[in-house]
C-alpha atoms as a PDB file:
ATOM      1  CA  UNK A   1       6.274 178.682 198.156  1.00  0.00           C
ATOM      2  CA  UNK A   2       4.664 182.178 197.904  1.00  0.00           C
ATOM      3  CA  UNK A   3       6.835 183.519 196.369  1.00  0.00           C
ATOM      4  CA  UNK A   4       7.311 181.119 193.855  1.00  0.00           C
ATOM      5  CA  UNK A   5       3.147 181.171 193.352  1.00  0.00           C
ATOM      6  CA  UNK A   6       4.243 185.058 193.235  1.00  0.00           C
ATOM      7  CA  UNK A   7       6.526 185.230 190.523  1.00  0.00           C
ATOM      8  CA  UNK A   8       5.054 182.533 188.146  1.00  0.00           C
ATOM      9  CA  UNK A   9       1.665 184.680 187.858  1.00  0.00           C
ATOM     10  CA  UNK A  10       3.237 187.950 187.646  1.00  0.00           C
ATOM     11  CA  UNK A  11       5.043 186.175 184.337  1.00  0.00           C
ATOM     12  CA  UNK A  12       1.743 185.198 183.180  1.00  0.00           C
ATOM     13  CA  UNK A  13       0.493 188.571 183.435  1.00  0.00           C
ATOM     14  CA  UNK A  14       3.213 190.335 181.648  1.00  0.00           C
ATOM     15  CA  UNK A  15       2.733 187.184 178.675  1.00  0.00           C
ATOM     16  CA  UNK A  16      -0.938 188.812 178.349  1.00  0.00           C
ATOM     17  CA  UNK A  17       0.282 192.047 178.357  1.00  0.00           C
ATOM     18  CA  UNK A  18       2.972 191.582 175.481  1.00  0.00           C
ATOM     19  CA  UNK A  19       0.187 189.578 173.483  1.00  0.00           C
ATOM     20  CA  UNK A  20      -1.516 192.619 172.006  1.00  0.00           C
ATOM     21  CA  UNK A  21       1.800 194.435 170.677  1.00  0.00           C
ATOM     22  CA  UNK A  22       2.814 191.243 169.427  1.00  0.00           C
ATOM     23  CA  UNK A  23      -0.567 190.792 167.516  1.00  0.00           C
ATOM     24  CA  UNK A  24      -0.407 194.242 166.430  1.00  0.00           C
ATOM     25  CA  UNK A  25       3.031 193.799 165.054  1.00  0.00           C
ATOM     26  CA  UNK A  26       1.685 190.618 162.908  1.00  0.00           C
ATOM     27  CA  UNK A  27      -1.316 192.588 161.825  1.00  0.00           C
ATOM     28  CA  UNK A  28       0.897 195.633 160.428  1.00  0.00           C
ATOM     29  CA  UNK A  29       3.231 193.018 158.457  1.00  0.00           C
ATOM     30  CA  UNK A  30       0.401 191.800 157.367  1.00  0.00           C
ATOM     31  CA  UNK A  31      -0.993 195.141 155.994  1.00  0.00           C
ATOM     32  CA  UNK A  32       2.180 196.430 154.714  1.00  0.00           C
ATOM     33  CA  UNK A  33       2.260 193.604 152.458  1.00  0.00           C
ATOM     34  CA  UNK A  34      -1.093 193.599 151.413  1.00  0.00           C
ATOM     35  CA  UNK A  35      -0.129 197.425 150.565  1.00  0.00           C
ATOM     36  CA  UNK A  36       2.034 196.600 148.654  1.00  0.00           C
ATOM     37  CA  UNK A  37       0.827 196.506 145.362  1.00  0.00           C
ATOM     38  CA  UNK A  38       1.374 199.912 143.275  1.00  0.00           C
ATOM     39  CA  UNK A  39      -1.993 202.189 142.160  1.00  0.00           C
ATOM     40  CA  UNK A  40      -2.882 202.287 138.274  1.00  0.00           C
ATOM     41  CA  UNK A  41      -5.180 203.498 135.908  1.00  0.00           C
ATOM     42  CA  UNK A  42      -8.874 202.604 136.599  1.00  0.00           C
ATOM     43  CA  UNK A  43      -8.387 201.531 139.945  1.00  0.00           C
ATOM     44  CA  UNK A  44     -11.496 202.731 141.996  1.00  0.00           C
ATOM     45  CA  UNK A  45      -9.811 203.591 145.885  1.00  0.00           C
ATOM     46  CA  UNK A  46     -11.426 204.412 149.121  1.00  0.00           C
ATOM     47  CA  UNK A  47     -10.056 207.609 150.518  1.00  0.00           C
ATOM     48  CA  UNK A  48     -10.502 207.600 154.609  1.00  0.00           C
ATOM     49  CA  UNK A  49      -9.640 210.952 156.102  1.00  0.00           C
ATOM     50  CA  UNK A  50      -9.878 210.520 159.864  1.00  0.00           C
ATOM     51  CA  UNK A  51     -11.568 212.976 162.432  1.00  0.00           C
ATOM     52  CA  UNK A  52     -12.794 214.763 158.847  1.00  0.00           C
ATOM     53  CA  UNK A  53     -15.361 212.758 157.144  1.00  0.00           C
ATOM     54  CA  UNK A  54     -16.427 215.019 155.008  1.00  0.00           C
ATOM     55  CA  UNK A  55     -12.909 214.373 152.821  1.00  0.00           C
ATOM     56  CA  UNK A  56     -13.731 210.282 152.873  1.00  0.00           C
ATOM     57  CA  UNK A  57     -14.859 209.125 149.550  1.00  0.00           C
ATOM     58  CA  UNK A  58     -14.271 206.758 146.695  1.00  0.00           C
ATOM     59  CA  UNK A  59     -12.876 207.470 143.589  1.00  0.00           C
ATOM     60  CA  UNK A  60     -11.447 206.105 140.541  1.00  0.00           C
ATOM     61  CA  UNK A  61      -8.044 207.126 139.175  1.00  0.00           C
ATOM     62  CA  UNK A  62      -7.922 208.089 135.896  1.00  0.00           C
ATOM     63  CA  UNK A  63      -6.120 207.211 132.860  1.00  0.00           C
ATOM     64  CA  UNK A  64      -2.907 209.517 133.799  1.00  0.00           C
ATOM     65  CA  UNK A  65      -2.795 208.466 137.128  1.00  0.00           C
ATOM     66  CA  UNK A  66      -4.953 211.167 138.743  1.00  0.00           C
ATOM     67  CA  UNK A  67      -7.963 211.825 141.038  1.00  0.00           C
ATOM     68  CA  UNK A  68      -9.422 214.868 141.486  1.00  0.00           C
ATOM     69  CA  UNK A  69     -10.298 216.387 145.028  1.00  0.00           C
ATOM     70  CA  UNK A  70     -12.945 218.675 145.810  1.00  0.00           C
ATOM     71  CA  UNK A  71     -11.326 222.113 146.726  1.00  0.00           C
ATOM     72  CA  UNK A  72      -7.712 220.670 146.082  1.00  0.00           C
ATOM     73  CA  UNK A  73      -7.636 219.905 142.361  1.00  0.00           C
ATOM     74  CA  UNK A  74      -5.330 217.060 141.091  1.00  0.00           C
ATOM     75  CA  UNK A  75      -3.409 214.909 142.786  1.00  0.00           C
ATOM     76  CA  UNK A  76      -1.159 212.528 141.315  1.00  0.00           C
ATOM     77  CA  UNK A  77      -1.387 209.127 142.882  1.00  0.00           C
ATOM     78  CA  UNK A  78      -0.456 206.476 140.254  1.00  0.00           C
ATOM     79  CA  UNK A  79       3.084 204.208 140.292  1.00  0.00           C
ATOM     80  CA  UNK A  80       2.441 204.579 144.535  1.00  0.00           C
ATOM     81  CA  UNK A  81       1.323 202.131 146.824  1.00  0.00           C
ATOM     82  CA  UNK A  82      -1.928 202.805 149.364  1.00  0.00           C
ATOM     83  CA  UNK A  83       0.523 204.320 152.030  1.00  0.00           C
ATOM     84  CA  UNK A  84       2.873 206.409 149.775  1.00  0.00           C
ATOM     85  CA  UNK A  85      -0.783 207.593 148.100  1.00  0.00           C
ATOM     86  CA  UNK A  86      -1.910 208.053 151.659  1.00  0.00           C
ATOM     87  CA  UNK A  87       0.722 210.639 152.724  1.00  0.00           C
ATOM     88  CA  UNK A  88       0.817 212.691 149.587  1.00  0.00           C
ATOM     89  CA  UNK A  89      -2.915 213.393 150.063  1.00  0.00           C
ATOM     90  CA  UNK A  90      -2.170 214.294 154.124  1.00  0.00           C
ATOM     91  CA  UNK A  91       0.299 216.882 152.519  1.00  0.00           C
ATOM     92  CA  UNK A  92      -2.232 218.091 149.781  1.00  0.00           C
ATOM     93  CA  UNK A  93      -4.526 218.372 152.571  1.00  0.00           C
ATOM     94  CA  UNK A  94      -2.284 220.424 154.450  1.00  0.00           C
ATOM     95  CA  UNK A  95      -0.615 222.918 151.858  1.00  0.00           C
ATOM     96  CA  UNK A  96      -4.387 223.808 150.669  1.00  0.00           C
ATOM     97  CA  UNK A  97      -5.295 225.410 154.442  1.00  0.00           C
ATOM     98  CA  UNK A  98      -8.395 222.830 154.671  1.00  0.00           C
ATOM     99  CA  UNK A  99      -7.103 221.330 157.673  1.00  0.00           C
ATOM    100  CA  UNK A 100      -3.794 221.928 160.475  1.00  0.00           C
ATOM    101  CA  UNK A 101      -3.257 217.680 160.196  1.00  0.00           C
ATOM    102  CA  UNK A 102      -4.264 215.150 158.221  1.00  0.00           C
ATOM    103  CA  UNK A 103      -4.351 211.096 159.015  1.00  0.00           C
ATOM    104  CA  UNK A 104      -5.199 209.632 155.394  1.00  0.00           C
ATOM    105  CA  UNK A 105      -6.123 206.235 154.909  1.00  0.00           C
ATOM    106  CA  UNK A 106      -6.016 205.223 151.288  1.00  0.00           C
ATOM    107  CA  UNK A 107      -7.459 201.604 150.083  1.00  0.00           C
ATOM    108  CA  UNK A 108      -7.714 199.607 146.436  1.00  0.00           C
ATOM    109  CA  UNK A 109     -11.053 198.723 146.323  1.00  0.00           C
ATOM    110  CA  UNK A 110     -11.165 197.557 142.677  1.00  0.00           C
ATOM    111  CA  UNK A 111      -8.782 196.921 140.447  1.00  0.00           C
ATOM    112  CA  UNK A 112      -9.264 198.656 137.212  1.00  0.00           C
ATOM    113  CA  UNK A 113      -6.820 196.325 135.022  1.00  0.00           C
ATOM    114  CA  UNK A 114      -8.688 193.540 134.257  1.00  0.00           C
ATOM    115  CA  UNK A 115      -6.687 192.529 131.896  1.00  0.00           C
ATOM    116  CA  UNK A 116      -4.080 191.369 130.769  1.00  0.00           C
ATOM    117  CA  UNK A 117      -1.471 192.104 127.834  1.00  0.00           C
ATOM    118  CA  UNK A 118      -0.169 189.389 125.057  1.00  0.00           C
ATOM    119  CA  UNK A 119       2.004 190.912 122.957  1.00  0.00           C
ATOM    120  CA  UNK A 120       5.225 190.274 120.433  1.00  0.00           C
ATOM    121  CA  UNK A 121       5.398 186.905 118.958  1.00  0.00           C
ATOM    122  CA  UNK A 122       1.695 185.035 119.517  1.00  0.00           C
ATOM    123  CA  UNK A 123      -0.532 184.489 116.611  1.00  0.00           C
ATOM    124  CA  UNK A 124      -3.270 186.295 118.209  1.00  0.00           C
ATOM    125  CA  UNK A 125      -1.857 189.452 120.369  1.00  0.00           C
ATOM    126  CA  UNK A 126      -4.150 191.601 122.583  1.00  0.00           C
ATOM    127  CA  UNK A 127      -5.492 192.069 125.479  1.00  0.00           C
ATOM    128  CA  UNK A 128      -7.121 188.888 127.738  1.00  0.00           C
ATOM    129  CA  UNK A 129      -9.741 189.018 130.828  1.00  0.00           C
ATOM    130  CA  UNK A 130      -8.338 187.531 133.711  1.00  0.00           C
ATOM    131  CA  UNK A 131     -11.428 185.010 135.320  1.00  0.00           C
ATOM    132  CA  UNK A 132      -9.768 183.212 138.635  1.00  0.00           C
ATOM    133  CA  UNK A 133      -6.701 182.241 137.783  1.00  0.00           C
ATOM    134  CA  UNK A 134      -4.518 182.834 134.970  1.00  0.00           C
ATOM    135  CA  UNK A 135      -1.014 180.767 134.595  1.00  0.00           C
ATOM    136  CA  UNK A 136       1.271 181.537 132.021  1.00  0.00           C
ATOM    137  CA  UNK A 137       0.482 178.437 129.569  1.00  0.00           C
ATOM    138  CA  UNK A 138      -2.793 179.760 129.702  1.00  0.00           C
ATOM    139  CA  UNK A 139      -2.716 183.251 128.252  1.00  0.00           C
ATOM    140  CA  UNK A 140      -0.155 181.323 125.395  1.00  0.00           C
ATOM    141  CA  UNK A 141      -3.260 179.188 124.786  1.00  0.00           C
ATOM    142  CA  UNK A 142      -5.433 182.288 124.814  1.00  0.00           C
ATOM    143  CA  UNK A 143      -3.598 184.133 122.725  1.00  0.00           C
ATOM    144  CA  UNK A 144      -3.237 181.210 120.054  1.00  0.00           C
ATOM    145  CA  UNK A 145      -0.168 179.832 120.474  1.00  0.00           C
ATOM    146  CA  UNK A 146       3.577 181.333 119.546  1.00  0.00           C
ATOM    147  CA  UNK A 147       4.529 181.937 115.913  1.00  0.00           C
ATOM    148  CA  UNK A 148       7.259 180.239 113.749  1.00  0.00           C
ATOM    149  CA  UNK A 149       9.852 183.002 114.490  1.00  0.00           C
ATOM    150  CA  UNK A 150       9.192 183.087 118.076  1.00  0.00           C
ATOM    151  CA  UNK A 151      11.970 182.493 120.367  1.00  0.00           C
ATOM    152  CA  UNK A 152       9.809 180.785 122.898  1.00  0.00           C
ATOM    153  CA  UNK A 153      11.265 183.047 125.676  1.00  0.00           C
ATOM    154  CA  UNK A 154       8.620 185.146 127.373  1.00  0.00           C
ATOM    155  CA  UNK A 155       9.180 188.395 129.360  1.00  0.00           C
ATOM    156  CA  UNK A 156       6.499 188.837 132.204  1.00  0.00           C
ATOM    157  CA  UNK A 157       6.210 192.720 133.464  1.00  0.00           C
ATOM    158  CA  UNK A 158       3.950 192.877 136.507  1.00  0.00           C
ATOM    159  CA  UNK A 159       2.184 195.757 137.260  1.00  0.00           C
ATOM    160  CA  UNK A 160       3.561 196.736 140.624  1.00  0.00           C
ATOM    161  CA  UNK A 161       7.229 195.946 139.368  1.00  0.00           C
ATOM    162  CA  UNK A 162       7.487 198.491 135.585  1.00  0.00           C
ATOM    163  CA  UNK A 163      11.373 198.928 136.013  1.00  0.00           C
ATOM    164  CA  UNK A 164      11.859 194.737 136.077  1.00  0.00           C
ATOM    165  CA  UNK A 165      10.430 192.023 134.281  1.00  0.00           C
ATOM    166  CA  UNK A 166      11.207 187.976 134.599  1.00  0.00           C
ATOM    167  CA  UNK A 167      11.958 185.492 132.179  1.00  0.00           C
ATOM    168  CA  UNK A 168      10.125 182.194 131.340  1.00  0.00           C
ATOM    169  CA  UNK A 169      11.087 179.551 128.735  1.00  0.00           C
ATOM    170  CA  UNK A 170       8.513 177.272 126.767  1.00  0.00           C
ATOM    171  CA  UNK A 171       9.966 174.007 126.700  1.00  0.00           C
ATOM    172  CA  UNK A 172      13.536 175.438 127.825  1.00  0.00           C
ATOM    173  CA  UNK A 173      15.579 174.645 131.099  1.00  0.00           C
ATOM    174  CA  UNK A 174      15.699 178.737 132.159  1.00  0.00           C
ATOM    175  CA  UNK A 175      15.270 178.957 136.098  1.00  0.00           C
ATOM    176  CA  UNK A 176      11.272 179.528 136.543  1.00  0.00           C
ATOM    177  CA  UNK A 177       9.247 179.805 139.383  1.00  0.00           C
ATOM    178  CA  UNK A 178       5.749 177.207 139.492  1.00  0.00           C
ATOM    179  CA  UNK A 179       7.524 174.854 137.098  1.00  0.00           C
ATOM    180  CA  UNK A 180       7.618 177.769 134.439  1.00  0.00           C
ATOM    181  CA  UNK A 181       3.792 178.058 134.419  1.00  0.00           C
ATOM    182  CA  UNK A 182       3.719 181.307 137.052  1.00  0.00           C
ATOM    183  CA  UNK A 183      -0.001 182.763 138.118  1.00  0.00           C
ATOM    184  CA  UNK A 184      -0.250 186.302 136.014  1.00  0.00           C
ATOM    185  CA  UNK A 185      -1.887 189.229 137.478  1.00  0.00           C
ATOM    186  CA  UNK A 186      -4.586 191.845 136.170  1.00  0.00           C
ATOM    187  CA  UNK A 187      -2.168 194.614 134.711  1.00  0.00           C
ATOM    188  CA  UNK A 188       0.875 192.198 133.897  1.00  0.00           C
ATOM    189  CA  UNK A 189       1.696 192.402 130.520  1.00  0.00           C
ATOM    190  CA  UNK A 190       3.396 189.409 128.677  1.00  0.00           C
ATOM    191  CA  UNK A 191       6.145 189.373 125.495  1.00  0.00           C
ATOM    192  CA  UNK A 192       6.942 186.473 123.220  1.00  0.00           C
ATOM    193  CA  UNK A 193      10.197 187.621 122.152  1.00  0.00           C
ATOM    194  CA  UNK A 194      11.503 187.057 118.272  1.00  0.00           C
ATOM    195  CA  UNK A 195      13.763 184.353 117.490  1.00  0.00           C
ATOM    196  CA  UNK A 196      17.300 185.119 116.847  1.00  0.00           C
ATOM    197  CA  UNK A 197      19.031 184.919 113.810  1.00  0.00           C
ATOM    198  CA  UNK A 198      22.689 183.584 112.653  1.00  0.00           C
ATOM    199  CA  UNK A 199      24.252 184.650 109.391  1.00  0.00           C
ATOM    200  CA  UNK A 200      26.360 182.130 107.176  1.00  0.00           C
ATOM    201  CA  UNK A 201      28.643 184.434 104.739  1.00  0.00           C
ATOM    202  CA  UNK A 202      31.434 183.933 102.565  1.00  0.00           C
ATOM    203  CA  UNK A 203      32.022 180.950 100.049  1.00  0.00           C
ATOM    204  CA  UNK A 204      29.063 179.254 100.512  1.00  0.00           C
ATOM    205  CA  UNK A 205      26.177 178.282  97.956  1.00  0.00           C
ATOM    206  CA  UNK A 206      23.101 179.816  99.687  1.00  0.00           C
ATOM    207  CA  UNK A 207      24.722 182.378 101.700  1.00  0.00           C
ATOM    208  CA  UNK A 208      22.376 184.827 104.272  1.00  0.00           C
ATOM    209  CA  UNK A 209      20.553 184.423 107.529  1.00  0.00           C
ATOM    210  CA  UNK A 210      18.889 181.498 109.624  1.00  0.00           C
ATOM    211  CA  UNK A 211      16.048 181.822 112.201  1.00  0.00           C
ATOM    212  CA  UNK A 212      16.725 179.951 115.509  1.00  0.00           C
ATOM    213  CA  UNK A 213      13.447 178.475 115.668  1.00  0.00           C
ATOM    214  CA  UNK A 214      11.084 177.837 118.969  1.00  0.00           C
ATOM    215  CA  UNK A 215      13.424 176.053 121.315  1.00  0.00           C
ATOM    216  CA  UNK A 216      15.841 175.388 118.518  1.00  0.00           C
ATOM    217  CA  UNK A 217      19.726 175.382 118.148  1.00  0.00           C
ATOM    218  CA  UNK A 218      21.791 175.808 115.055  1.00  0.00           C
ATOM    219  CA  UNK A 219      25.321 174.761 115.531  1.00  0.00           C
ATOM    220  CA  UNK A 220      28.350 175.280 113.046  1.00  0.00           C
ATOM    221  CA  UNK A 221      27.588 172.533 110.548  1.00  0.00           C
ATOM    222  CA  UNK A 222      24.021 172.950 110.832  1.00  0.00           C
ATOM    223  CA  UNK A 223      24.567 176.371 109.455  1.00  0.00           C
ATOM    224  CA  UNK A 224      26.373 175.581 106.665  1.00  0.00           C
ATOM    225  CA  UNK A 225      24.247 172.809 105.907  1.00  0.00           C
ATOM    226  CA  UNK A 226      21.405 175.275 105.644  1.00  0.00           C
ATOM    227  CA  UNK A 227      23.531 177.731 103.378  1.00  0.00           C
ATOM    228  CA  UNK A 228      23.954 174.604 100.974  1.00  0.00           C
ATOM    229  CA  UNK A 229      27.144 173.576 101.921  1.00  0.00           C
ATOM    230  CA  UNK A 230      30.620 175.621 100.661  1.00  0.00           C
ATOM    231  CA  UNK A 231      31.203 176.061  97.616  1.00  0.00           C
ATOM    232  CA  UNK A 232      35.048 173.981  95.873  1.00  0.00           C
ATOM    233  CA  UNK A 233      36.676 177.671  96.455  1.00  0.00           C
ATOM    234  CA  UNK A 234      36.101 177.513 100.226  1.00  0.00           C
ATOM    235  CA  UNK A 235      39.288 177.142 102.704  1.00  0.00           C
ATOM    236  CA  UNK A 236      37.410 175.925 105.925  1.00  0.00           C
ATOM    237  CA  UNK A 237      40.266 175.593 107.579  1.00  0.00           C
ATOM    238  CA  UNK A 238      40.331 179.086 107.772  1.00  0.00           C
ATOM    239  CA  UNK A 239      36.531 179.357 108.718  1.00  0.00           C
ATOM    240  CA  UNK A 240      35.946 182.067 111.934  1.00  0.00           C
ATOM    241  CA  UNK A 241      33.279 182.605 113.959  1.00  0.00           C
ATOM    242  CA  UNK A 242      32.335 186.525 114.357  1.00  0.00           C
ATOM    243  CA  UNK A 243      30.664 187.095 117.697  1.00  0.00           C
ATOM    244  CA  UNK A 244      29.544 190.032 119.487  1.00  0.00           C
ATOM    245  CA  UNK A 245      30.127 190.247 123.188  1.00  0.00           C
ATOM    246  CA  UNK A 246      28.925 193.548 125.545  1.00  0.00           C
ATOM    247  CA  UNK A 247      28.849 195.506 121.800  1.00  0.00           C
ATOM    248  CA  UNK A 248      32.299 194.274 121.323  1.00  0.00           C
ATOM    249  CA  UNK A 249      33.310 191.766 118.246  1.00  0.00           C
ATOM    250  CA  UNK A 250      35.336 189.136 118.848  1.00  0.00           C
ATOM    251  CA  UNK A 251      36.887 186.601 116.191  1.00  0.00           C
ATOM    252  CA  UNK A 252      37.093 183.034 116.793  1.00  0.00           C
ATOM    253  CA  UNK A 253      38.968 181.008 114.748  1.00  0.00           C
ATOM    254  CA  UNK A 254      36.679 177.762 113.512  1.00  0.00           C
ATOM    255  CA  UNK A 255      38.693 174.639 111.412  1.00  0.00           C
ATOM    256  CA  UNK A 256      35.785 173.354 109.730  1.00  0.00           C
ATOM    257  CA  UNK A 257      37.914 171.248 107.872  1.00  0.00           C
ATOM    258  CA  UNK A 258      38.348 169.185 110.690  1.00  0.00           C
ATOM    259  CA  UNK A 259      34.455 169.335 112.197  1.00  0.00           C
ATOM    260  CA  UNK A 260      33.320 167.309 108.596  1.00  0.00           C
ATOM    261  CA  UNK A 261      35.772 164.714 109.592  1.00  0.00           C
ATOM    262  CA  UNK A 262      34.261 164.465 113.109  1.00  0.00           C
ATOM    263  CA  UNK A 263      37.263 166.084 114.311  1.00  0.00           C
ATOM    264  CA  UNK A 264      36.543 168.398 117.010  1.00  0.00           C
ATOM    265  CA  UNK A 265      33.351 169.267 118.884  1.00  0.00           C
ATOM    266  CA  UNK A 266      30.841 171.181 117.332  1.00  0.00           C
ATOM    267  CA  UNK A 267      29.015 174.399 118.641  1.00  0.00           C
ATOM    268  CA  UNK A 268      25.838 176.161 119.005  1.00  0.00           C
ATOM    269  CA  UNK A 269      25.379 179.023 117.494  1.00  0.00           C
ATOM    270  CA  UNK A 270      24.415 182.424 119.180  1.00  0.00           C
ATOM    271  CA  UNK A 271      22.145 185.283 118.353  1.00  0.00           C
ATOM    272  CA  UNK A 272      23.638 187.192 115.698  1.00  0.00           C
ATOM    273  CA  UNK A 273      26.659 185.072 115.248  1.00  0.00           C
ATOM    274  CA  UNK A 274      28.303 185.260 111.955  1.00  0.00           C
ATOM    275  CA  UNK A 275      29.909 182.174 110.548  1.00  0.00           C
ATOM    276  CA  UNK A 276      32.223 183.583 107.687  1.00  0.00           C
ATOM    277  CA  UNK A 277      34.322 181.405 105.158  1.00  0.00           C
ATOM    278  CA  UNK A 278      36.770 182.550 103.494  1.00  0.00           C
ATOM    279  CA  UNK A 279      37.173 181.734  99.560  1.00  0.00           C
ATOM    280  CA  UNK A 280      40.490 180.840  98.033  1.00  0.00           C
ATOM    281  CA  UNK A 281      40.921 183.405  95.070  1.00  0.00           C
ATOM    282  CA  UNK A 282      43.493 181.069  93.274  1.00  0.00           C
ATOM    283  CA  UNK A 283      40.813 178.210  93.269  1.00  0.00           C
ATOM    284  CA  UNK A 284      38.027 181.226  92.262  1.00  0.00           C
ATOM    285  CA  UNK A 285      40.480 182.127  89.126  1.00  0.00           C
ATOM    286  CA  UNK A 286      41.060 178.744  87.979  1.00  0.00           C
ATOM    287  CA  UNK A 287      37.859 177.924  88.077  1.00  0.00           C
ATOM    288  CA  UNK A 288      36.959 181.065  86.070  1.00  0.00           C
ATOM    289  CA  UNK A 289      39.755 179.785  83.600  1.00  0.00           C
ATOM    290  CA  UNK A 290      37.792 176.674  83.384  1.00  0.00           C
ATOM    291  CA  UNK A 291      34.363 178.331  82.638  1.00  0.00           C
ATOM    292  CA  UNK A 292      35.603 179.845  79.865  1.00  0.00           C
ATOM    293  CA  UNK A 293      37.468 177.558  78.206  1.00  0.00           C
ATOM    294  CA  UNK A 294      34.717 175.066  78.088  1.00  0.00           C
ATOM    295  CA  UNK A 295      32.443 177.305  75.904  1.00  0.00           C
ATOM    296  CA  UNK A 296      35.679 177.981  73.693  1.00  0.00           C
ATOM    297  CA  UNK A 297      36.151 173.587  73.452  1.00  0.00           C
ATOM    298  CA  UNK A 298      32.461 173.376  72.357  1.00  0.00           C
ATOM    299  CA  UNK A 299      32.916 176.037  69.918  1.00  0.00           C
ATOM    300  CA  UNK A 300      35.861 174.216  68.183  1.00  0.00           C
ATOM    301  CA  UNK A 301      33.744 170.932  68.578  1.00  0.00           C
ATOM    302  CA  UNK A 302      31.014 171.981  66.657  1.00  0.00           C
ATOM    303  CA  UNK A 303      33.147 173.962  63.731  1.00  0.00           C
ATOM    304  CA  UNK A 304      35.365 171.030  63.389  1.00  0.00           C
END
């Protein structure tokens, strides 16, 4: 029984004893994320040098991504988080002779991007103050709304992540995050990319390019319904679709003969898709033929 009592409170004690390291561990994940976020322009950071107080300070980085140290000159701190910003100013430290070792503690304080970026294809670009929280939807409301041309696809660049940006649709079925209506941060900056455009060419009476329109598709027919319909030279049988995939162009061959009879399924367009019909030049003569012989028939009409 003693040794039972024994071995049951020597467990407990070595529980209490792991319960530190363990809550040390959480508090270090918990830092490293908070850490996480990259140091920009404006942003006002407290500098803790331990053991050496008289190298603790605040200052704000400046518009290059530089503070300036007393006795060390610049240092380059912008693009890094807290810790990578830490150990480059230990190593500053140490290369200018001030001190053998350096333990640098490096903090955001104050976040000098307040704001936040509109730009592209909104009515009203420029830059927005972010007051609590900012959602997607709202900075499109701030910034007046998308234009005609606009694609409705928006490209959201966050300020700790330059190389990578995501994509959000406006009334589109793209894979979003928040139901498409994300938080954005001070910093981020947000594009409303222009609409595509498809080109109808060939025997057609209005020939040239169409805008794909804010959450808007143009498929085959509704292209050359736009470009007036073909002209009584076209062979649409022999219609093709010119497309461009990874910079390479591909021809597909398009009956749209058979699409006006409701033969066939037709197709969306794509960005920069070229729907090209091709004109019969024995039709194009004839009629030519016929042009000017009806001048020549009024002529004789009106001598006779």
């Amino acid at each position: 029984m003693y040794m039972k009592t024994l071995a049951v409170l020597l467990s407990c004690i070595a529980l209490l004893m792991q319960s530190p390291a363990a809550n040390s561990q959480t508090l270090s994940a918990t830092n490293s994320g908070a850490s996480a976020s990259v140091i920009g322009p404006g942003d006002l950071l407290d500098i803790s040098v331990f053991d050496t107080p008289e190298f603790s300070m605040s200052m704000r980085v400046n518009n290059d991504g530089i503070i300036v140290l007393p006795l060390i000159g610049d240092v380059k701190v912008g693009g890094l988080t807290p810790g990578q910003a830490g150990s480059r100013l230990e190593k500053s430290l140490v290369e200018s002779g001030m001190v053998k070792t350096a333990s640098v503690t490096v903090l955001i304080t104050e976040y000098g991007a307040s704001r936040v970026s509109a730009l592209g294809e909104f009515k009203n670009p420029g830059m927005f103050p972010v007051i609590g929280q900012l959602r997607l939807l709202d900075l499109v409301s701030e910034a007046g709304g998308l234009v005609t041309d606009a694609s409705g696809v928006l490209a959201v660049t966050h300020r700790d992540q330059q190389g990578s940006s995501e994509t959000f649709r406006i009334g589109g079925h793209l894979p979003t995050r928040d139901g498409g209506n994300p938080l954005v941060q001070p910093g981020d900056t947000v594009v409303a990319e222009k609409a595509g455009i498809v080109y109808v060419v060939g025997a057609v009476h209005h020939p040239g390019g169409f805008v794909l329109q804010l959450d808007q598709s143009i498929t085959l027919l509704k292209a050359l319904a736009l470009a007036e319909g073909p002209k009584s030279t076209a062979i649409l049988k022999q219609a093709c679709l010119i497309r461009y995939v990874d910079n390479k162009q591909q021809e597909i061959p398009i009956n749209l003969k058979k699409l006006l009879h409701h033969h066939g399924e037709d197709q969306p367009m794509n960005d920069d898709d070229i729907l090209y019909i091709p004109e019969s030049a024995m039709r194009a003569d004839l009629g030519k033929g016929l042009e000017a012989i009806a001048p020549a028939a009024a002529y004789a009409a009106v001598i006779r």
